[in-house]
PDB file of N, CA and C in Angstrom:
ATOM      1  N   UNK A   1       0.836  -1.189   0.000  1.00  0.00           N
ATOM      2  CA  UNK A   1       0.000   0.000   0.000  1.00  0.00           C
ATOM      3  C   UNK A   1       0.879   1.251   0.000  1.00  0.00           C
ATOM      4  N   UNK A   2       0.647   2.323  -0.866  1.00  0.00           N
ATOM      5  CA  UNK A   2       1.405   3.407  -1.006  1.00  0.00           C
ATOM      6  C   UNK A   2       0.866   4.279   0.073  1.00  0.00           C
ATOM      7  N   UNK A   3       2.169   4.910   0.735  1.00  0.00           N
ATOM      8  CA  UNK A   3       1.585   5.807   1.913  1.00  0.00           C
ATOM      9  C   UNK A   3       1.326   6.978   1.358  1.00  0.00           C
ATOM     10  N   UNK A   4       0.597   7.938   2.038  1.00  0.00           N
ATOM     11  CA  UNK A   4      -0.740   8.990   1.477  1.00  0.00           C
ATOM     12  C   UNK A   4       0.321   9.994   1.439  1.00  0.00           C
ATOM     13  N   UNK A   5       0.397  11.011   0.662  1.00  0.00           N
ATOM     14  CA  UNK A   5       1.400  11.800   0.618  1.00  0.00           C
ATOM     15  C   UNK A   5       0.339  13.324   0.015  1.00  0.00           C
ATOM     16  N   UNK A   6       0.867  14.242   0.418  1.00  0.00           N
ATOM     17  CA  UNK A   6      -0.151  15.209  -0.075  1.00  0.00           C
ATOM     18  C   UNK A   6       0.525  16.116  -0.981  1.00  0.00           C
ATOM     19  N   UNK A   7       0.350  16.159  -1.580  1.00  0.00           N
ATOM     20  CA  UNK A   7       0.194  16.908  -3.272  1.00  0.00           C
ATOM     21  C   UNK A   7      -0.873  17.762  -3.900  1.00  0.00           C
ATOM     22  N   UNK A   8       0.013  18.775  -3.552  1.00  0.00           N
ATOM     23  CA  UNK A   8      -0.988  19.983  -4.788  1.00  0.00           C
ATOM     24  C   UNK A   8      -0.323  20.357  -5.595  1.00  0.00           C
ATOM     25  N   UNK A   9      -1.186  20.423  -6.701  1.00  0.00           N
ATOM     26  CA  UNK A   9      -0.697  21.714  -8.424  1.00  0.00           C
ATOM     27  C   UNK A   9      -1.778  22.530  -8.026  1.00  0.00           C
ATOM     28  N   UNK A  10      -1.268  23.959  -8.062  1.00  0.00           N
ATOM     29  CA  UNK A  10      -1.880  24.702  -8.562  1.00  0.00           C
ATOM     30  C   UNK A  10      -1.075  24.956 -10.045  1.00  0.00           C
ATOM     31  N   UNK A  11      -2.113  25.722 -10.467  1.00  0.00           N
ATOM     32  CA  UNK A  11      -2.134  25.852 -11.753  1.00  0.00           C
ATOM     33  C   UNK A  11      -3.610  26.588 -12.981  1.00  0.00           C
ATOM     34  N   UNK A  12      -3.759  26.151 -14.235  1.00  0.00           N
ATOM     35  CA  UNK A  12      -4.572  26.493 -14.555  1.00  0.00           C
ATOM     36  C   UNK A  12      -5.023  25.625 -16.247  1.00  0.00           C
ATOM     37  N   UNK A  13      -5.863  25.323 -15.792  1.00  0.00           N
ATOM     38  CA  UNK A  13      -6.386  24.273 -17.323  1.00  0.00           C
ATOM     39  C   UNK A  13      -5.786  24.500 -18.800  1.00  0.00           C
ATOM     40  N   UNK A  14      -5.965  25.752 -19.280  1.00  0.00           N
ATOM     41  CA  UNK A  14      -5.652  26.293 -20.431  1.00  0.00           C
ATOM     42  C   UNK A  14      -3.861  26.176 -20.416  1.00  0.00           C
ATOM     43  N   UNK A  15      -3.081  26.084 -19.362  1.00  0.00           N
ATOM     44  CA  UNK A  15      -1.500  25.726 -19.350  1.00  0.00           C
ATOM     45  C   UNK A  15      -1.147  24.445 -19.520  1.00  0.00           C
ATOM     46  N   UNK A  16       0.117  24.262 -20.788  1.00  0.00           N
ATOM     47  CA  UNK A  16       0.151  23.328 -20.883  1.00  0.00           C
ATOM     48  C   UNK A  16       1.158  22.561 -20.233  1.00  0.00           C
ATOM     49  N   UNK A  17       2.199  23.694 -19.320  1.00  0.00           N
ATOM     50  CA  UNK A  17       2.811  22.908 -18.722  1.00  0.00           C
ATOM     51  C   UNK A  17       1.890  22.297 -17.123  1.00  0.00           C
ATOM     52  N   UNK A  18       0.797  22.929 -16.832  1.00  0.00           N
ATOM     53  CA  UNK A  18      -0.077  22.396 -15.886  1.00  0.00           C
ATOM     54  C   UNK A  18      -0.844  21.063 -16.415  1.00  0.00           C
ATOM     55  N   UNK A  19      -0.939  21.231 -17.950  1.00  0.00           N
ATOM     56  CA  UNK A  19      -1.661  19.509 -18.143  1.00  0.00           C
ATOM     57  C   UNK A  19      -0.407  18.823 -17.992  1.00  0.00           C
ATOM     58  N   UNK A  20       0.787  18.928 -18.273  1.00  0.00           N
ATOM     59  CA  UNK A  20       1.786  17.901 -18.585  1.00  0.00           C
ATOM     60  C   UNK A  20       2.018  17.748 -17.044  1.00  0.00           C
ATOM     61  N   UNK A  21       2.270  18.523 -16.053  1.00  0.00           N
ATOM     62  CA  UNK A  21       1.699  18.135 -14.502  1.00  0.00           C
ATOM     63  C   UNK A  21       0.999  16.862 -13.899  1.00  0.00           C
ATOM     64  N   UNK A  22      -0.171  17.570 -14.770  1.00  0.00           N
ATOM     65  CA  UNK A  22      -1.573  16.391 -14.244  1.00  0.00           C
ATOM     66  C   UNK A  22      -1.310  14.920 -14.886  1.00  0.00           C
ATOM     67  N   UNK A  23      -0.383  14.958 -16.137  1.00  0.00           N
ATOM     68  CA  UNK A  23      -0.499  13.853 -16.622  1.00  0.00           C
ATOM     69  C   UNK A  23       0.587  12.832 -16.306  1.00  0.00           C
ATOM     70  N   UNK A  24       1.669  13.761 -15.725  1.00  0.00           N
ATOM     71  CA  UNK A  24       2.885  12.565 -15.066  1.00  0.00           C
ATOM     72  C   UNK A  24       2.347  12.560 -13.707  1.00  0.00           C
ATOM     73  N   UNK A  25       1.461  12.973 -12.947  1.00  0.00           N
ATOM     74  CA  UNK A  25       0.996  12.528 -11.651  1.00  0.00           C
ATOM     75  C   UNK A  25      -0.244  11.404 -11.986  1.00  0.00           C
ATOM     76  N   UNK A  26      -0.564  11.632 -12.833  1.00  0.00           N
ATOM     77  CA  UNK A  26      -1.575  10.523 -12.706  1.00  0.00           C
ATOM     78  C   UNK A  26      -1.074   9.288 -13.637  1.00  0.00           C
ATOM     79  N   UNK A  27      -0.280   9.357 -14.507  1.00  0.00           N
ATOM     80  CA  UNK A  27       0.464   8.093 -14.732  1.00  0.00           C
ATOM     81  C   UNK A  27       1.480   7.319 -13.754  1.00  0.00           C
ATOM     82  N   UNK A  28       1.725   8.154 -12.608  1.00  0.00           N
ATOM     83  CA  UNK A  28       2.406   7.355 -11.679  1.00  0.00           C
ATOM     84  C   UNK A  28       1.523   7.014 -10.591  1.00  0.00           C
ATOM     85  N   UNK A  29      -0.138   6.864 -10.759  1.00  0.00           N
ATOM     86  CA  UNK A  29      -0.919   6.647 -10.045  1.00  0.00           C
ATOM     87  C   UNK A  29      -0.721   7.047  -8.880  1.00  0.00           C
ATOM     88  N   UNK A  30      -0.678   8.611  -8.665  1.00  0.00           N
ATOM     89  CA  UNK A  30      -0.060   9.321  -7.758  1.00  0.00           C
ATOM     90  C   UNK A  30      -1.629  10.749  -6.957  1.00  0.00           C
ATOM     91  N   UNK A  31      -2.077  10.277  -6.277  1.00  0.00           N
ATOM     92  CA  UNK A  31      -3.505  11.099  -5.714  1.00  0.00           C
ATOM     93  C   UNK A  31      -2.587  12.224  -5.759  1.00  0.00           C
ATOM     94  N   UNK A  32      -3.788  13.651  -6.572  1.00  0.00           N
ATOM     95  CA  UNK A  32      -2.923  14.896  -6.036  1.00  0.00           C
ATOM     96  C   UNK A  32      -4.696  15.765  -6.024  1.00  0.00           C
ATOM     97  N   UNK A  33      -4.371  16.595  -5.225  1.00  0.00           N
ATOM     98  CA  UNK A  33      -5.697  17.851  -5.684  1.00  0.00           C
ATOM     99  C   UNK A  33      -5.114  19.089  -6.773  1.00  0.00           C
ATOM    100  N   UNK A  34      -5.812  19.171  -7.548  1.00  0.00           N
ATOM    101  CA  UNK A  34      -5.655  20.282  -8.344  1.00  0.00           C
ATOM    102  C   UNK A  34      -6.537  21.380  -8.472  1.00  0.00           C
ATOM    103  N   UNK A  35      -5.957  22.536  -8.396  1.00  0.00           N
ATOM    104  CA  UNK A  35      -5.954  23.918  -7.522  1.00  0.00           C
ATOM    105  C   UNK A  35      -5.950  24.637  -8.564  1.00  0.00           C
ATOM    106  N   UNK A  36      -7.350  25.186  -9.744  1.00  0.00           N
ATOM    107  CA  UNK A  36      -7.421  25.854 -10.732  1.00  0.00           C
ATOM    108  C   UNK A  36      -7.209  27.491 -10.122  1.00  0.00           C
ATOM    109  N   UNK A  37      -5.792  28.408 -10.669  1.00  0.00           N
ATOM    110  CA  UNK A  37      -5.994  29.218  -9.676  1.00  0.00           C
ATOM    111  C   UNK A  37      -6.542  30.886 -10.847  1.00  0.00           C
ATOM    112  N   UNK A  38      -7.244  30.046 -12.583  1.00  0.00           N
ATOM    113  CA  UNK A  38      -7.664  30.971 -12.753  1.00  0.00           C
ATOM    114  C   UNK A  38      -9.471  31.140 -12.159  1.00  0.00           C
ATOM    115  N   UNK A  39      -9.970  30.279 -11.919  1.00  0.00           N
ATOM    116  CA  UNK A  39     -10.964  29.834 -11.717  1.00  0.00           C
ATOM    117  C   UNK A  39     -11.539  30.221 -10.067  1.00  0.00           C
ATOM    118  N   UNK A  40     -10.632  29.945  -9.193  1.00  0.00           N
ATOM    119  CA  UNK A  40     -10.759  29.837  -7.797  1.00  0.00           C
ATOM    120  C   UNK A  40     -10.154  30.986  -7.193  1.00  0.00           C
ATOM    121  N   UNK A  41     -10.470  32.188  -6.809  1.00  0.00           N
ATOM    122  CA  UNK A  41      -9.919  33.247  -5.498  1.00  0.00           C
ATOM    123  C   UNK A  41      -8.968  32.810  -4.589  1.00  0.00           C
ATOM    124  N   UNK A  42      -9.638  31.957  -4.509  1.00  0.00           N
ATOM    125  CA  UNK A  42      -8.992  31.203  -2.746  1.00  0.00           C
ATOM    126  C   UNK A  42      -7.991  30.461  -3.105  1.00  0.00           C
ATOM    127  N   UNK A  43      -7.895  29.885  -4.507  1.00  0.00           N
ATOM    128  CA  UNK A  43      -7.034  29.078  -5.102  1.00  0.00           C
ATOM    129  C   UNK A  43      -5.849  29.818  -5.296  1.00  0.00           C
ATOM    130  N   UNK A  44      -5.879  30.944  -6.082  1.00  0.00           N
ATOM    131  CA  UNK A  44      -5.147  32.015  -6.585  1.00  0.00           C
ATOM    132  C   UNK A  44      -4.034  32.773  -5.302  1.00  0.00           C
ATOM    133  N   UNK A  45      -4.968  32.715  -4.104  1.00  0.00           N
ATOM    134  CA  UNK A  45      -4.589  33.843  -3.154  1.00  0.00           C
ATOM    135  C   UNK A  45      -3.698  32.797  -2.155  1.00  0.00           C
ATOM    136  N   UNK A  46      -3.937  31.629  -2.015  1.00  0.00           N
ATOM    137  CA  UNK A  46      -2.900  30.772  -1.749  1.00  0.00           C
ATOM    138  C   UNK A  46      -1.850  30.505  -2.376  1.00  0.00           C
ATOM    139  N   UNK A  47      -1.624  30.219  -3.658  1.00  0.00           N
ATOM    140  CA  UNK A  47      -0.431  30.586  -4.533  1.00  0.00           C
ATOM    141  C   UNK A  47       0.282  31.876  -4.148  1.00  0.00           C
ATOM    142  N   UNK A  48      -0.354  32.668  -4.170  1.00  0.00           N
ATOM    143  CA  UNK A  48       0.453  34.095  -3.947  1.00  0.00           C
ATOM    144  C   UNK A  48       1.062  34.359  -2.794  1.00  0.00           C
ATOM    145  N   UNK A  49       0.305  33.147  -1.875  1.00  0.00           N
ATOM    146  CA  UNK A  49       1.186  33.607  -0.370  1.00  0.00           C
ATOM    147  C   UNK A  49       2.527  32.384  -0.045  1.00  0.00           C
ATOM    148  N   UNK A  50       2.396  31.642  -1.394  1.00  0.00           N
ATOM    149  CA  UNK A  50       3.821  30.757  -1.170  1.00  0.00           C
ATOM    150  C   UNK A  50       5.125  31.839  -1.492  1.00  0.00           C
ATOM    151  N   UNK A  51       4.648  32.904  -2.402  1.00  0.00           N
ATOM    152  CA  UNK A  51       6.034  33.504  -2.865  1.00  0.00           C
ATOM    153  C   UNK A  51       5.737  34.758  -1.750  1.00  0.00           C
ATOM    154  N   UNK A  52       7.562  35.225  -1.928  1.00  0.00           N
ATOM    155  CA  UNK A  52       7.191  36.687  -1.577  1.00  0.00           C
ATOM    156  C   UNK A  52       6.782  38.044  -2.710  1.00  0.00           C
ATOM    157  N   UNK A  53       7.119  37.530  -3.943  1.00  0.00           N
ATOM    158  CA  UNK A  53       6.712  38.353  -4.936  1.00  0.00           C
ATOM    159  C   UNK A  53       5.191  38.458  -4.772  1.00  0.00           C
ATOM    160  N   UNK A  54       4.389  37.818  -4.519  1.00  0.00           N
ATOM    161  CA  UNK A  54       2.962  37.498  -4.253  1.00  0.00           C
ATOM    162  C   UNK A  54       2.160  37.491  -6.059  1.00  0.00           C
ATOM    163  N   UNK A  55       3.237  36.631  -6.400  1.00  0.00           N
ATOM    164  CA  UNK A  55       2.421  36.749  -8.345  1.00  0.00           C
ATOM    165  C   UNK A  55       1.840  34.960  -8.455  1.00  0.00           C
ATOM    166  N   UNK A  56       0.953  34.722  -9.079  1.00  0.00           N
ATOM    167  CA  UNK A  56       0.326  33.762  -9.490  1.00  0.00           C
ATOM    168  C   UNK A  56       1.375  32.561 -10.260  1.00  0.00           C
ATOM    169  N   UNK A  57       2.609  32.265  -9.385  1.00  0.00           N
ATOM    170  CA  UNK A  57       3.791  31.620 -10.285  1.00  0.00           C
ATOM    171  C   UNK A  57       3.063  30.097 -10.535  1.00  0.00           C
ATOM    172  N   UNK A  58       2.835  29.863 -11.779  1.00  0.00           N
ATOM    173  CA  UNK A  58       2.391  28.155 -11.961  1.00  0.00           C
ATOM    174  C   UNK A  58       3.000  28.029 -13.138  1.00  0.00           C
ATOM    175  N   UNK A  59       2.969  26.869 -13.296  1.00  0.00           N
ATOM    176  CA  UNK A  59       2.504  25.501 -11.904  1.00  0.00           C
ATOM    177  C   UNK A  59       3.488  25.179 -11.225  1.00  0.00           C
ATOM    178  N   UNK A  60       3.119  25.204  -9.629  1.00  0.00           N
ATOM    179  CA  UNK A  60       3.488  25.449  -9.033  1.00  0.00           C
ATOM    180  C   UNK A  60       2.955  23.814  -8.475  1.00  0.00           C
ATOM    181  N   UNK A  61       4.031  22.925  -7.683  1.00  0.00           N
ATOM    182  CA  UNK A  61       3.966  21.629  -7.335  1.00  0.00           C
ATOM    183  C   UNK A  61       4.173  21.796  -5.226  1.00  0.00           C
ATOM    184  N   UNK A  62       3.065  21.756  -4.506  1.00  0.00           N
ATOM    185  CA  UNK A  62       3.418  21.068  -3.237  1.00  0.00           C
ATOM    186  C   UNK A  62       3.823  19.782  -2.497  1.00  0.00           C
ATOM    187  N   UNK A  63       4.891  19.100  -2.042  1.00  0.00           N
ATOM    188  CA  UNK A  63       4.539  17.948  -2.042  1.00  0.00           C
ATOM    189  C   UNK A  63       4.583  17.927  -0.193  1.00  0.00           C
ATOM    190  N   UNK A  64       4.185  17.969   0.330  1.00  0.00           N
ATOM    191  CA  UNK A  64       4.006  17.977   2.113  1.00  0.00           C
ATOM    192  C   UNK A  64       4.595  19.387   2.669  1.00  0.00           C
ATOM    193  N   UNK A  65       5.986  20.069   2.930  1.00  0.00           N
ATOM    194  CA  UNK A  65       6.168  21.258   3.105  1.00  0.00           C
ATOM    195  C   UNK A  65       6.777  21.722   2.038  1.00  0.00           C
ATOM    196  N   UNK A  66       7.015  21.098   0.992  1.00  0.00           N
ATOM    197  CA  UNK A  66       8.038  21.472  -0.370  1.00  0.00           C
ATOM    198  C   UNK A  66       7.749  21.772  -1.539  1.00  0.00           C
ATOM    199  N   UNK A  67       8.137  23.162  -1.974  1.00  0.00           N
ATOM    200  CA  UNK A  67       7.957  24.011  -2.713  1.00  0.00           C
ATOM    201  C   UNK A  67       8.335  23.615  -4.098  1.00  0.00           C
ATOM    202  N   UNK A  68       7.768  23.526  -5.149  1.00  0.00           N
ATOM    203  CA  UNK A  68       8.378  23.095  -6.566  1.00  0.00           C
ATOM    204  C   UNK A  68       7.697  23.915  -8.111  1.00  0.00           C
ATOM    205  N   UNK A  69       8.330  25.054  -8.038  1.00  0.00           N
ATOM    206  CA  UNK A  69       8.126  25.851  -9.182  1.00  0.00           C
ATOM    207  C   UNK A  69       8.681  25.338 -10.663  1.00  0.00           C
ATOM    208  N   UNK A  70       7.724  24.808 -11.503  1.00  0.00           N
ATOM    209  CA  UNK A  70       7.910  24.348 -12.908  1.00  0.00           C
ATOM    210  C   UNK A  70       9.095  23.696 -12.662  1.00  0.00           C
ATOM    211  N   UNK A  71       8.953  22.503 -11.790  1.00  0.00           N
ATOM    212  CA  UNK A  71       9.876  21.510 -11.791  1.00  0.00           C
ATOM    213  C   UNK A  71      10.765  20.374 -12.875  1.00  0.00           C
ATOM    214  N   UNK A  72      11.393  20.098 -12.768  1.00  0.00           N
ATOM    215  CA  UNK A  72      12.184  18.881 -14.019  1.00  0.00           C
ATOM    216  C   UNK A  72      11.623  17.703 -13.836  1.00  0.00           C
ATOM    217  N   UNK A  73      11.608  17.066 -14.651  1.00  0.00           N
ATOM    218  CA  UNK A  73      11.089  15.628 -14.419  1.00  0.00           C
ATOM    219  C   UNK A  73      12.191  15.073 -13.096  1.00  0.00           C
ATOM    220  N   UNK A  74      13.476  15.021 -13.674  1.00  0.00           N
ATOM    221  CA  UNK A  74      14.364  14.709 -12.639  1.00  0.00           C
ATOM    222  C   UNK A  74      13.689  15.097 -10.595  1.00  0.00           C
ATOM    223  N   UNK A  75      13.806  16.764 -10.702  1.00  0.00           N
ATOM    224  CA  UNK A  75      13.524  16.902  -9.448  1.00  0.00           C
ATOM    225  C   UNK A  75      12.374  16.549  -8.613  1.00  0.00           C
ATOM    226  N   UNK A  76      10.974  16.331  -9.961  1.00  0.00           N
ATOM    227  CA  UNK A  76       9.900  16.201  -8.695  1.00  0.00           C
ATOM    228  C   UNK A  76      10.039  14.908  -8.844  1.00  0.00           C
ATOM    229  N   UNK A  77      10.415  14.290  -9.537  1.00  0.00           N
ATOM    230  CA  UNK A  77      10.808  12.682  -9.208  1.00  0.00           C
ATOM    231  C   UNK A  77      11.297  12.295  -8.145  1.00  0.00           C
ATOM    232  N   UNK A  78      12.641  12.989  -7.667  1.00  0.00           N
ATOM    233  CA  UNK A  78      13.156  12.717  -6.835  1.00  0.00           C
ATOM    234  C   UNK A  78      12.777  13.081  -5.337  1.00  0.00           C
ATOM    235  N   UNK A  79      11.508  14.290  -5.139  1.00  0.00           N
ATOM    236  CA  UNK A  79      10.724  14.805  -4.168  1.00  0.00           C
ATOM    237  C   UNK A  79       9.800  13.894  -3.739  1.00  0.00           C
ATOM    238  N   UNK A  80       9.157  13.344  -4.990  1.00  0.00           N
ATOM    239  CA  UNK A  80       8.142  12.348  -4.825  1.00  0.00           C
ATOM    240  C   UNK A  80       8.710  11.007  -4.108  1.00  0.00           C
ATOM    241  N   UNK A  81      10.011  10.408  -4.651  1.00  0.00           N
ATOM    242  CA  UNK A  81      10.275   9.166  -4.626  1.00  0.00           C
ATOM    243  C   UNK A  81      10.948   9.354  -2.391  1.00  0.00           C
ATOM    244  N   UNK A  82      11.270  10.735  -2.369  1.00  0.00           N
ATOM    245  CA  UNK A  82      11.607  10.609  -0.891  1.00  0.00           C
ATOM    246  C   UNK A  82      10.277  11.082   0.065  1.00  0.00           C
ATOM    247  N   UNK A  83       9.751  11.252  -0.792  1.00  0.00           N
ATOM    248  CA  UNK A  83       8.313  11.259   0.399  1.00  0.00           C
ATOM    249  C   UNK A  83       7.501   9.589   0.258  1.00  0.00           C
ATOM    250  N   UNK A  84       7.207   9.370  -1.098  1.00  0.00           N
ATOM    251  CA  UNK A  84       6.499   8.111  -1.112  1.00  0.00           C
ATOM    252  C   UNK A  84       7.809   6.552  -0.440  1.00  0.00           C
ATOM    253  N   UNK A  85       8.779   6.871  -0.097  1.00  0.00           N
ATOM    254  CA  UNK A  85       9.498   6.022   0.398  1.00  0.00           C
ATOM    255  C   UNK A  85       9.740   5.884   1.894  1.00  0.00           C
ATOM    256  N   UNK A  86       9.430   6.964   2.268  1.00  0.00           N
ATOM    257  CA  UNK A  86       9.706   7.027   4.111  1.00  0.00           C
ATOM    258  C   UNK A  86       8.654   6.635   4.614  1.00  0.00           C
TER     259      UNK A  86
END
Protein backbone atom coordinates (compact mmCIF):
# COMPACT_ATOMS: atom_id res chain seq x y z
CA UNK A 1 0.00 0.00 0.00
CA UNK A 2 1.41 3.41 -1.01
CA UNK A 3 1.59 5.81 1.91
CA UNK A 4 -0.74 8.99 1.48
CA UNK A 5 1.40 11.80 0.62
CA UNK A 6 -0.15 15.21 -0.08
CA UNK A 7 0.19 16.91 -3.27
CA UNK A 8 -0.99 19.98 -4.79
CA UNK A 9 -0.70 21.71 -8.42
CA UNK A 10 -1.88 24.70 -8.56
CA UNK A 11 -2.13 25.85 -11.75
CA UNK A 12 -4.57 26.49 -14.56
CA UNK A 13 -6.39 24.27 -17.32
CA UNK A 14 -5.65 26.29 -20.43
CA UNK A 15 -1.50 25.73 -19.35
CA UNK A 16 0.15 23.33 -20.88
CA UNK A 17 2.81 22.91 -18.72
CA UNK A 18 -0.08 22.40 -15.89
CA UNK A 19 -1.66 19.51 -18.14
CA UNK A 20 1.79 17.90 -18.58
CA UNK A 21 1.70 18.14 -14.50
CA UNK A 22 -1.57 16.39 -14.24
CA UNK A 23 -0.50 13.85 -16.62
CA UNK A 24 2.89 12.56 -15.07
CA UNK A 25 1.00 12.53 -11.65
CA UNK A 26 -1.57 10.52 -12.71
CA UNK A 27 0.46 8.09 -14.73
CA UNK A 28 2.41 7.35 -11.68
CA UNK A 29 -0.92 6.65 -10.04
CA UNK A 30 -0.06 9.32 -7.76
CA UNK A 31 -3.50 11.10 -5.71
CA UNK A 32 -2.92 14.90 -6.04
CA UNK A 33 -5.70 17.85 -5.68
CA UNK A 34 -5.66 20.28 -8.34
CA UNK A 35 -5.95 23.92 -7.52
CA UNK A 36 -7.42 25.85 -10.73
CA UNK A 37 -5.99 29.22 -9.68
CA UNK A 38 -7.66 30.97 -12.75
CA UNK A 39 -10.96 29.83 -11.72
CA UNK A 40 -10.76 29.84 -7.80
CA UNK A 41 -9.92 33.25 -5.50
CA UNK A 42 -8.99 31.20 -2.75
CA UNK A 43 -7.03 29.08 -5.10
CA UNK A 44 -5.15 32.01 -6.58
CA UNK A 45 -4.59 33.84 -3.15
CA UNK A 46 -2.90 30.77 -1.75
CA UNK A 47 -0.43 30.59 -4.53
CA UNK A 48 0.45 34.09 -3.95
CA UNK A 49 1.19 33.61 -0.37
CA UNK A 50 3.82 30.76 -1.17
CA UNK A 51 6.03 33.50 -2.86
CA UNK A 52 7.19 36.69 -1.58
CA UNK A 53 6.71 38.35 -4.94
CA UNK A 54 2.96 37.50 -4.25
CA UNK A 55 2.42 36.75 -8.34
CA UNK A 56 0.33 33.76 -9.49
CA UNK A 57 3.79 31.62 -10.28
CA UNK A 58 2.39 28.15 -11.96
CA UNK A 59 2.50 25.50 -11.90
CA UNK A 60 3.49 25.45 -9.03
CA UNK A 61 3.97 21.63 -7.33
CA UNK A 62 3.42 21.07 -3.24
CA UNK A 63 4.54 17.95 -2.04
CA UNK A 64 4.01 17.98 2.11
CA UNK A 65 6.17 21.26 3.11
CA UNK A 66 8.04 21.47 -0.37
CA UNK A 67 7.96 24.01 -2.71
CA UNK A 68 8.38 23.09 -6.57
CA UNK A 69 8.13 25.85 -9.18
CA UNK A 70 7.91 24.35 -12.91
CA UNK A 71 9.88 21.51 -11.79
CA UNK A 72 12.18 18.88 -14.02
CA UNK A 73 11.09 15.63 -14.42
CA UNK A 74 14.36 14.71 -12.64
CA UNK A 75 13.52 16.90 -9.45
CA UNK A 76 9.90 16.20 -8.70
CA UNK A 77 10.81 12.68 -9.21
CA UNK A 78 13.16 12.72 -6.84
CA UNK A 79 10.72 14.80 -4.17
CA UNK A 80 8.14 12.35 -4.83
CA UNK A 81 10.28 9.17 -4.63
CA UNK A 82 11.61 10.61 -0.89
CA UNK A 83 8.31 11.26 0.40
CA UNK A 84 6.50 8.11 -1.11
CA UNK A 85 9.50 6.02 0.40
CA UNK A 86 9.71 7.03 4.11
Amino acid sequence: MKPKVNIKLYGAERCHKTQYYKTFLETRDLDYVFLDVEVNDDYAEKLRQLYDNGKLNFPTITIGGKRLRNPSDKDLGKWLSKLTTS
